[in-house]
PDB file of N, CA and C in Angstrom:
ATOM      1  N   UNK A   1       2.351 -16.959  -1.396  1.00  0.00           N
ATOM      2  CA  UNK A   1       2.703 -15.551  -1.522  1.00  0.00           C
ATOM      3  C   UNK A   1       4.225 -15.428  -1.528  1.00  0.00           C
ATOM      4  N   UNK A   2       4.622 -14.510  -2.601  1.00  0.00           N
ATOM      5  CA  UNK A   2       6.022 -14.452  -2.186  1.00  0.00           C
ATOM      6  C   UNK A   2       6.747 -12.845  -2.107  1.00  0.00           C
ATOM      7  N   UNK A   3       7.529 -12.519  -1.505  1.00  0.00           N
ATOM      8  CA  UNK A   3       8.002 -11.061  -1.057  1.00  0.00           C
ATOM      9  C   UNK A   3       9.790 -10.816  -1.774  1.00  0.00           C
ATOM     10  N   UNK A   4       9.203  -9.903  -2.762  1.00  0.00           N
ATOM     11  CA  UNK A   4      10.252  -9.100  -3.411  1.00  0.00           C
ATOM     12  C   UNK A   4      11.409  -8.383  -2.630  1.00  0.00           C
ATOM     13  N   UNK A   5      12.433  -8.081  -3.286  1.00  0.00           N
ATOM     14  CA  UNK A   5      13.533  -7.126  -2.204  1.00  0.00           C
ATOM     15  C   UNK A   5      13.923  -6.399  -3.778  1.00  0.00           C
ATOM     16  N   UNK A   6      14.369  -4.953  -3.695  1.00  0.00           N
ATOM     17  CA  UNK A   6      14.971  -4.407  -4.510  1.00  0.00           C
ATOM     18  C   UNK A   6      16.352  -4.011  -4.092  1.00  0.00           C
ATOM     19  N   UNK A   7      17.850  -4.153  -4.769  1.00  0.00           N
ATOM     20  CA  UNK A   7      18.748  -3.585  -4.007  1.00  0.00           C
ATOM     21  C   UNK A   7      19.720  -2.942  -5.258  1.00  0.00           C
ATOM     22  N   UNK A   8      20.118  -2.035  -5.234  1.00  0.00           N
ATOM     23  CA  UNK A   8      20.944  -1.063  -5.843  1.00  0.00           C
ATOM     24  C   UNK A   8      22.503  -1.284  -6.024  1.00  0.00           C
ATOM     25  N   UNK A   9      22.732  -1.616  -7.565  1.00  0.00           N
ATOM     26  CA  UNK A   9      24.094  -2.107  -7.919  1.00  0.00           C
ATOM     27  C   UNK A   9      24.651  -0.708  -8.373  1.00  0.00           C
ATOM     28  N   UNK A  10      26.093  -0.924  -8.336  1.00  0.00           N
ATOM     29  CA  UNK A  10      26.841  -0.115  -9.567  1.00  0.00           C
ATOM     30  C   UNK A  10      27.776  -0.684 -10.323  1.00  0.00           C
ATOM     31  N   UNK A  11      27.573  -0.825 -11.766  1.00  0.00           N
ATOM     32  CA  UNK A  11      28.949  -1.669 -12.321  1.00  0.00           C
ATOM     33  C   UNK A  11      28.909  -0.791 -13.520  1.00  0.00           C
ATOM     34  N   UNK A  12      30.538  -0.959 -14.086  1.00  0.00           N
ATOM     35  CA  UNK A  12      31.002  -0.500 -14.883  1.00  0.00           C
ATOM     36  C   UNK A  12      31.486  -1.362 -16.106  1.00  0.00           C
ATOM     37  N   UNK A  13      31.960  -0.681 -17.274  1.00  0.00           N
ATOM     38  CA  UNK A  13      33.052  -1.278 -17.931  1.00  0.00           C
ATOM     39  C   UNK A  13      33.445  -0.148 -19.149  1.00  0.00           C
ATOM     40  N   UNK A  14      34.414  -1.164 -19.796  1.00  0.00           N
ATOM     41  CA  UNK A  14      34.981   0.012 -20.679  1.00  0.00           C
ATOM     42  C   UNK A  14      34.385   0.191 -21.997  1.00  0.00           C
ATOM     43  N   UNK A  15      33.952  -0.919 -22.433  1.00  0.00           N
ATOM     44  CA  UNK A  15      33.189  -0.905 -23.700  1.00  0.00           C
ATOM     45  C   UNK A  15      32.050  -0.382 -23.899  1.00  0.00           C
ATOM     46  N   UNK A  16      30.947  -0.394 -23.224  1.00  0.00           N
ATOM     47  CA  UNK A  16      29.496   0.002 -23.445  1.00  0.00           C
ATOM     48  C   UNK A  16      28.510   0.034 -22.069  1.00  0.00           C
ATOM     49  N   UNK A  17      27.491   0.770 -22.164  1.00  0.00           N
ATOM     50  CA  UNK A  17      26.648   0.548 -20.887  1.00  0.00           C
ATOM     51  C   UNK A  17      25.986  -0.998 -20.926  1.00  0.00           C
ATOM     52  N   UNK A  18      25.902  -1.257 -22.224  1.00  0.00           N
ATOM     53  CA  UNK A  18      25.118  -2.605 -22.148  1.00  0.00           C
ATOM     54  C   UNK A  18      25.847  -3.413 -21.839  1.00  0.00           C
ATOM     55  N   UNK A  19      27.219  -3.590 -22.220  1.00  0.00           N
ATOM     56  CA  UNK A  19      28.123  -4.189 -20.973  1.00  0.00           C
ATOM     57  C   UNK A  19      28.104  -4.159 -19.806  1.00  0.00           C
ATOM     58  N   UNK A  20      28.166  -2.906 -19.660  1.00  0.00           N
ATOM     59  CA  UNK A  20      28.236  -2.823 -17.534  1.00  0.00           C
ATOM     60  C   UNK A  20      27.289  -3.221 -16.990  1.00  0.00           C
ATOM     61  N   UNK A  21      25.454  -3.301 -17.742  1.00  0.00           N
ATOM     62  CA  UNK A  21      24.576  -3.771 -17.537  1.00  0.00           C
ATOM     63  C   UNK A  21      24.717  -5.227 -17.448  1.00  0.00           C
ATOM     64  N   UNK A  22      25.236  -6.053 -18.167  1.00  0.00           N
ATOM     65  CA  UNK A  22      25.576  -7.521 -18.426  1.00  0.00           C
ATOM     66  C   UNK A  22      26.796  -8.064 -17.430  1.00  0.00           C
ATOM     67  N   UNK A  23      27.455  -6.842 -16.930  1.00  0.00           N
ATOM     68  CA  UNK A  23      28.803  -7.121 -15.973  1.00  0.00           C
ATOM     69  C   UNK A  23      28.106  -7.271 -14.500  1.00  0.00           C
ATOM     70  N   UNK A  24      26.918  -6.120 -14.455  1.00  0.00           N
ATOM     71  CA  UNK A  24      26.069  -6.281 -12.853  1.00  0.00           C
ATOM     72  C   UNK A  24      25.138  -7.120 -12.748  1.00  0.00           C
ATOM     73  N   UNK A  25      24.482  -7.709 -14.008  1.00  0.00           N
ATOM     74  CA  UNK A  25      23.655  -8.958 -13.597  1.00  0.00           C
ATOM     75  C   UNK A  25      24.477  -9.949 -13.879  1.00  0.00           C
ATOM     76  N   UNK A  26      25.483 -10.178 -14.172  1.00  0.00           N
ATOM     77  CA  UNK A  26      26.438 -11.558 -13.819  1.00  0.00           C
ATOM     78  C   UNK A  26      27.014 -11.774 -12.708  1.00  0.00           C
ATOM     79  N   UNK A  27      27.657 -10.505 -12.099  1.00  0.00           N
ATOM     80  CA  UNK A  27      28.108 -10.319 -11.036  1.00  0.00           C
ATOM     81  C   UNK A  27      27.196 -10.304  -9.898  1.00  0.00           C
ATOM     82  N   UNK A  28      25.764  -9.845  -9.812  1.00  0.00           N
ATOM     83  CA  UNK A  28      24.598  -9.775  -8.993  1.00  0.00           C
ATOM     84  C   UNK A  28      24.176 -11.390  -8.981  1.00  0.00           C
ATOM     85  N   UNK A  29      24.050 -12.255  -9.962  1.00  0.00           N
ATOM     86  CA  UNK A  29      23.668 -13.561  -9.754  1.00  0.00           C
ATOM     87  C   UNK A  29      24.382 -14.449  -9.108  1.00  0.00           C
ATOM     88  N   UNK A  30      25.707 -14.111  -8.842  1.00  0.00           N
ATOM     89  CA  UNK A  30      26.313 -14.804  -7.810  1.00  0.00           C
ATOM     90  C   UNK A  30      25.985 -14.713  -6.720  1.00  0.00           C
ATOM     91  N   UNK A  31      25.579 -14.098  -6.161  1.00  0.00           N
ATOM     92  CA  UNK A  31      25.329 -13.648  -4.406  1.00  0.00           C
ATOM     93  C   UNK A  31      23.586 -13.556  -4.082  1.00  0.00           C
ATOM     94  N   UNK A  32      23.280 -12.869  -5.166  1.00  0.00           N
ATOM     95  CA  UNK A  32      21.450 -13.133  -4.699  1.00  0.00           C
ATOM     96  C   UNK A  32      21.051 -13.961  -5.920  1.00  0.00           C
ATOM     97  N   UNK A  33      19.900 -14.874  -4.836  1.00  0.00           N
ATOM     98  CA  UNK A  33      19.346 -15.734  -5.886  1.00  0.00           C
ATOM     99  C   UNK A  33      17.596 -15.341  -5.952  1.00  0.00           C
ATOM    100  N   UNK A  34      16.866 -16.057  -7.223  1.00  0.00           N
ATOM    101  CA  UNK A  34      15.667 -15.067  -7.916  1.00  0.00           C
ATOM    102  C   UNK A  34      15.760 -14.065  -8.425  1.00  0.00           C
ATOM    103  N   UNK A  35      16.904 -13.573  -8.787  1.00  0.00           N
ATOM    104  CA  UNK A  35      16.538 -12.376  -9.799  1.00  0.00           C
ATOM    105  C   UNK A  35      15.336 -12.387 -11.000  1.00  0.00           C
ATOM    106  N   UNK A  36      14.555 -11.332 -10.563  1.00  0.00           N
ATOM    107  CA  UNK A  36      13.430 -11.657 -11.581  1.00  0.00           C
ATOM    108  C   UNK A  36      13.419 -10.463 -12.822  1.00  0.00           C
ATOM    109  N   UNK A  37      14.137  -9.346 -12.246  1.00  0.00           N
ATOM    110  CA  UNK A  37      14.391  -7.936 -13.082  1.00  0.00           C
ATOM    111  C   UNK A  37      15.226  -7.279 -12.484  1.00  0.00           C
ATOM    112  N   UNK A  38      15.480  -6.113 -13.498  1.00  0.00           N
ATOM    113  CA  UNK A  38      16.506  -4.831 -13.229  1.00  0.00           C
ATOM    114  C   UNK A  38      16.173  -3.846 -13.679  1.00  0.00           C
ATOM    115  N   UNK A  39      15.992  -2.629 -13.496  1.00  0.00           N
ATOM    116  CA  UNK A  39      16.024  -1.070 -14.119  1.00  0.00           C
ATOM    117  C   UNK A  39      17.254  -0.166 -14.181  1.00  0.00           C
ATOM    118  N   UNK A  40      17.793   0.170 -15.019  1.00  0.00           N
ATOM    119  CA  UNK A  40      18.756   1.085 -15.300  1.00  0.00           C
ATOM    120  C   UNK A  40      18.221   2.435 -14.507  1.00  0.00           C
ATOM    121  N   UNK A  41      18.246   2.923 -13.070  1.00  0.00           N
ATOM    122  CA  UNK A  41      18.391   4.391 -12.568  1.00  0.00           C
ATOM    123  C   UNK A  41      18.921   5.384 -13.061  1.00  0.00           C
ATOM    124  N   UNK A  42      20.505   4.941 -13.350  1.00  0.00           N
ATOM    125  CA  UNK A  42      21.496   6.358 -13.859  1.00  0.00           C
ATOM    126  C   UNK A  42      22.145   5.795 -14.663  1.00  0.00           C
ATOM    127  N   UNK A  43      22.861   6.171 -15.719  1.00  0.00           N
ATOM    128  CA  UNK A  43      23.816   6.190 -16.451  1.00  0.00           C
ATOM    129  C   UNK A  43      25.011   7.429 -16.684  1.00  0.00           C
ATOM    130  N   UNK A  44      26.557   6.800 -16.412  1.00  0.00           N
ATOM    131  CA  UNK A  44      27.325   8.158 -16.239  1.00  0.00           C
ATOM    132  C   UNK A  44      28.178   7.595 -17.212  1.00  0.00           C
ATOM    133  N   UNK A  45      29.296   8.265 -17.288  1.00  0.00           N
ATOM    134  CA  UNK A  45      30.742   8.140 -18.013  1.00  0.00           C
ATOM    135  C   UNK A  45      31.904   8.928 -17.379  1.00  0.00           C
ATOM    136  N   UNK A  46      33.391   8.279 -17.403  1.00  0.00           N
ATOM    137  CA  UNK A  46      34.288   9.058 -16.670  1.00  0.00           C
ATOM    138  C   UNK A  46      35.186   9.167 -18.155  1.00  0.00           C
ATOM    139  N   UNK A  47      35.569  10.723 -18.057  1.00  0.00           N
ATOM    140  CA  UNK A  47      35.695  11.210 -18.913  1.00  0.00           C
ATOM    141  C   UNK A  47      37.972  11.575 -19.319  1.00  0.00           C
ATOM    142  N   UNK A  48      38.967  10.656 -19.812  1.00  0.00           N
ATOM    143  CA  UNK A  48      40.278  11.249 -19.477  1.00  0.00           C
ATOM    144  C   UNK A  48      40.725  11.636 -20.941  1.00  0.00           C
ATOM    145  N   UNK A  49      41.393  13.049 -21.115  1.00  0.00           N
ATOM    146  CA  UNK A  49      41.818  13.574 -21.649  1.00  0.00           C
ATOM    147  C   UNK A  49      40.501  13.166 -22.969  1.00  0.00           C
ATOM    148  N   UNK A  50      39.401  14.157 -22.874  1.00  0.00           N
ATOM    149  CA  UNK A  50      38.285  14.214 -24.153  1.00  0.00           C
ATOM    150  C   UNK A  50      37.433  12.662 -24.778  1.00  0.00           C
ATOM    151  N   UNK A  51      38.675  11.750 -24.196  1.00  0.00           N
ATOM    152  CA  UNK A  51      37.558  10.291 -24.588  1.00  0.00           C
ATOM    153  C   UNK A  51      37.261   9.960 -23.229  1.00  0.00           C
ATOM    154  N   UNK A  52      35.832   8.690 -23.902  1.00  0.00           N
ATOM    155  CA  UNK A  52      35.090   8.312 -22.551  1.00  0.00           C
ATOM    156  C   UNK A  52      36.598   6.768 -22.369  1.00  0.00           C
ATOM    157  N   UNK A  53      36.400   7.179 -20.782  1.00  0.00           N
ATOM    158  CA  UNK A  53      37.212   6.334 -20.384  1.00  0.00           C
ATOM    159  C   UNK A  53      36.726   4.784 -19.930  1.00  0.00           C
ATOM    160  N   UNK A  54      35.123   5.067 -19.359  1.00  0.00           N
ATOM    161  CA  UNK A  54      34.763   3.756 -18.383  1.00  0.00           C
ATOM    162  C   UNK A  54      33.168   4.657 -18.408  1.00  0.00           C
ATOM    163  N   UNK A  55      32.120   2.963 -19.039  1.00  0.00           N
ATOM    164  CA  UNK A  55      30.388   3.592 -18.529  1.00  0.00           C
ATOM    165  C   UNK A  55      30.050   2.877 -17.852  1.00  0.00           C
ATOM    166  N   UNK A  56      29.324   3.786 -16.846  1.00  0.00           N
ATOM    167  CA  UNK A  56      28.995   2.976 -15.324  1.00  0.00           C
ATOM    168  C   UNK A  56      27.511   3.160 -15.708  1.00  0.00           C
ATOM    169  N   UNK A  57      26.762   2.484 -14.733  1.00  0.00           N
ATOM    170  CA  UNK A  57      25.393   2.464 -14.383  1.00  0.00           C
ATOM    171  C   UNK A  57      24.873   1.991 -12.892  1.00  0.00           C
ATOM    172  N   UNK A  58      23.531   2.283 -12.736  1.00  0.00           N
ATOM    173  CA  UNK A  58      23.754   2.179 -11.468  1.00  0.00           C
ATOM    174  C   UNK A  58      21.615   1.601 -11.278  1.00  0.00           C
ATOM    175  N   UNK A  59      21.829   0.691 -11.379  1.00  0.00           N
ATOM    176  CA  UNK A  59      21.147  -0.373 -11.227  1.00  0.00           C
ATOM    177  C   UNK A  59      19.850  -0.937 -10.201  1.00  0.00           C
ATOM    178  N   UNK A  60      18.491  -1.338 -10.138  1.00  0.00           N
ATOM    179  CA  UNK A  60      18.268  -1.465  -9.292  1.00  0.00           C
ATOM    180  C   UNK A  60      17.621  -2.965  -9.643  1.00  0.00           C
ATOM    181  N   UNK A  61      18.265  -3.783  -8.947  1.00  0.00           N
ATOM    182  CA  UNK A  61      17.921  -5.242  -9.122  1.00  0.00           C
ATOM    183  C   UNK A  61      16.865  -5.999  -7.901  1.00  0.00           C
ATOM    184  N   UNK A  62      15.623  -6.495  -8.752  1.00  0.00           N
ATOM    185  CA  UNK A  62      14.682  -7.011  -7.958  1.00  0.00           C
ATOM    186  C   UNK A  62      14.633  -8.502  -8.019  1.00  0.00           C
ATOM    187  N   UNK A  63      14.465  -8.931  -6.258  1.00  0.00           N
ATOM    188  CA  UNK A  63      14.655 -10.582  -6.371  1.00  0.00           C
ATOM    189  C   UNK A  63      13.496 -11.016  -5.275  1.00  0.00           C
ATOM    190  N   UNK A  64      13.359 -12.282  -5.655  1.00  0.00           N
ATOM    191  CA  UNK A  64      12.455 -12.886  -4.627  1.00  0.00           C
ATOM    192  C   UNK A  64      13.172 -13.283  -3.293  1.00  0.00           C
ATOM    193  N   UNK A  65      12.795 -12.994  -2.478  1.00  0.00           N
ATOM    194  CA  UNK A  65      13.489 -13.594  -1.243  1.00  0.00           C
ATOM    195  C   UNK A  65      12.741 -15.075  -0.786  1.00  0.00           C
ATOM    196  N   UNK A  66      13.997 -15.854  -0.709  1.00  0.00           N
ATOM    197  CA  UNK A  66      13.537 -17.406  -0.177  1.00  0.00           C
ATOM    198  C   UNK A  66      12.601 -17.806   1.345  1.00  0.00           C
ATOM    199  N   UNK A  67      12.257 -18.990   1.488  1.00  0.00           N
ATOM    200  CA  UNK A  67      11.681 -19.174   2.193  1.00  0.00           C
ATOM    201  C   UNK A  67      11.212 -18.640   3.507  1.00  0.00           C
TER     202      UNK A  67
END
Protein backbone atom coordinates (compact mmCIF):
# COMPACT_ATOMS: atom_id res chain seq x y z
CA UNK A 1 0.00 0.00 0.00
CA UNK A 2 1.26 3.28 -0.57
CA UNK A 3 0.05 6.91 0.85
CA UNK A 4 -0.15 10.02 -1.32
CA UNK A 5 0.56 13.73 0.05
CA UNK A 6 -0.74 16.70 -2.01
CA UNK A 7 1.12 20.09 -1.45
CA UNK A 8 0.49 23.49 -3.06
CA UNK A 9 3.17 25.33 -5.23
CA UNK A 10 3.32 28.80 -6.70
CA UNK A 11 5.67 29.56 -9.59
CA UNK A 12 5.93 32.03 -12.04
CA UNK A 13 7.62 33.26 -15.16
CA UNK A 14 7.70 35.71 -17.78
CA UNK A 15 7.02 33.92 -20.87
CA UNK A 16 3.96 31.68 -20.52
CA UNK A 17 1.89 29.72 -17.91
CA UNK A 18 3.20 26.59 -19.45
CA UNK A 19 6.43 27.79 -18.43
CA UNK A 20 5.71 28.57 -14.88
CA UNK A 21 4.06 25.17 -14.96
CA UNK A 22 7.49 23.56 -16.19
CA UNK A 23 9.45 26.14 -13.72
CA UNK A 24 7.27 24.42 -10.53
CA UNK A 25 7.69 20.90 -11.50
CA UNK A 26 11.44 21.36 -11.97
CA UNK A 27 11.78 23.28 -9.09
CA UNK A 28 9.25 20.84 -6.99
CA UNK A 29 11.46 17.73 -8.09
CA UNK A 30 14.26 18.84 -6.28
CA UNK A 31 12.98 18.64 -2.78
CA UNK A 32 10.06 16.03 -3.01
CA UNK A 33 10.59 12.82 -4.42
CA UNK A 34 7.56 10.56 -6.37
CA UNK A 35 5.95 13.06 -8.00
CA UNK A 36 3.27 11.25 -9.70
CA UNK A 37 0.96 14.47 -10.86
CA UNK A 38 -0.05 18.09 -10.74
CA UNK A 39 -3.28 20.19 -11.28
CA UNK A 40 -3.23 23.73 -12.27
CA UNK A 41 -5.78 25.43 -9.25
CA UNK A 42 -5.36 29.14 -10.37
CA UNK A 43 -3.91 30.94 -12.98
CA UNK A 44 -3.12 34.88 -12.60
CA UNK A 45 -1.03 37.57 -14.38
CA UNK A 46 0.67 40.79 -12.97
CA UNK A 47 -0.22 43.38 -15.02
CA UNK A 48 2.68 46.93 -15.59
CA UNK A 49 1.75 49.72 -17.55
CA UNK A 50 -1.20 47.58 -19.97
CA UNK A 51 1.28 44.52 -20.76
CA UNK A 52 1.33 41.25 -18.90
CA UNK A 53 4.36 41.47 -16.93
CA UNK A 54 4.88 37.83 -15.16
CA UNK A 55 2.16 34.40 -15.30
CA UNK A 56 1.96 32.76 -12.16
CA UNK A 57 0.08 29.63 -11.26
CA UNK A 58 -0.55 28.03 -8.38
CA UNK A 59 -0.29 24.39 -8.36
CA UNK A 60 -1.18 21.38 -6.52
CA UNK A 61 1.47 18.67 -6.69
CA UNK A 62 0.81 15.00 -5.68
CA UNK A 63 3.61 12.59 -4.42
CA UNK A 64 4.06 9.33 -2.88
CA UNK A 65 5.51 9.47 0.42
CA UNK A 66 8.51 6.99 1.13
CA UNK A 67 8.82 4.30 3.34
Amino acid sequence: MSVAKVTEIISSSSKSFDDAVENGIKRASKTLKGITGAWVADQKVTVKDGKIQEYRVVMKVTFILEG
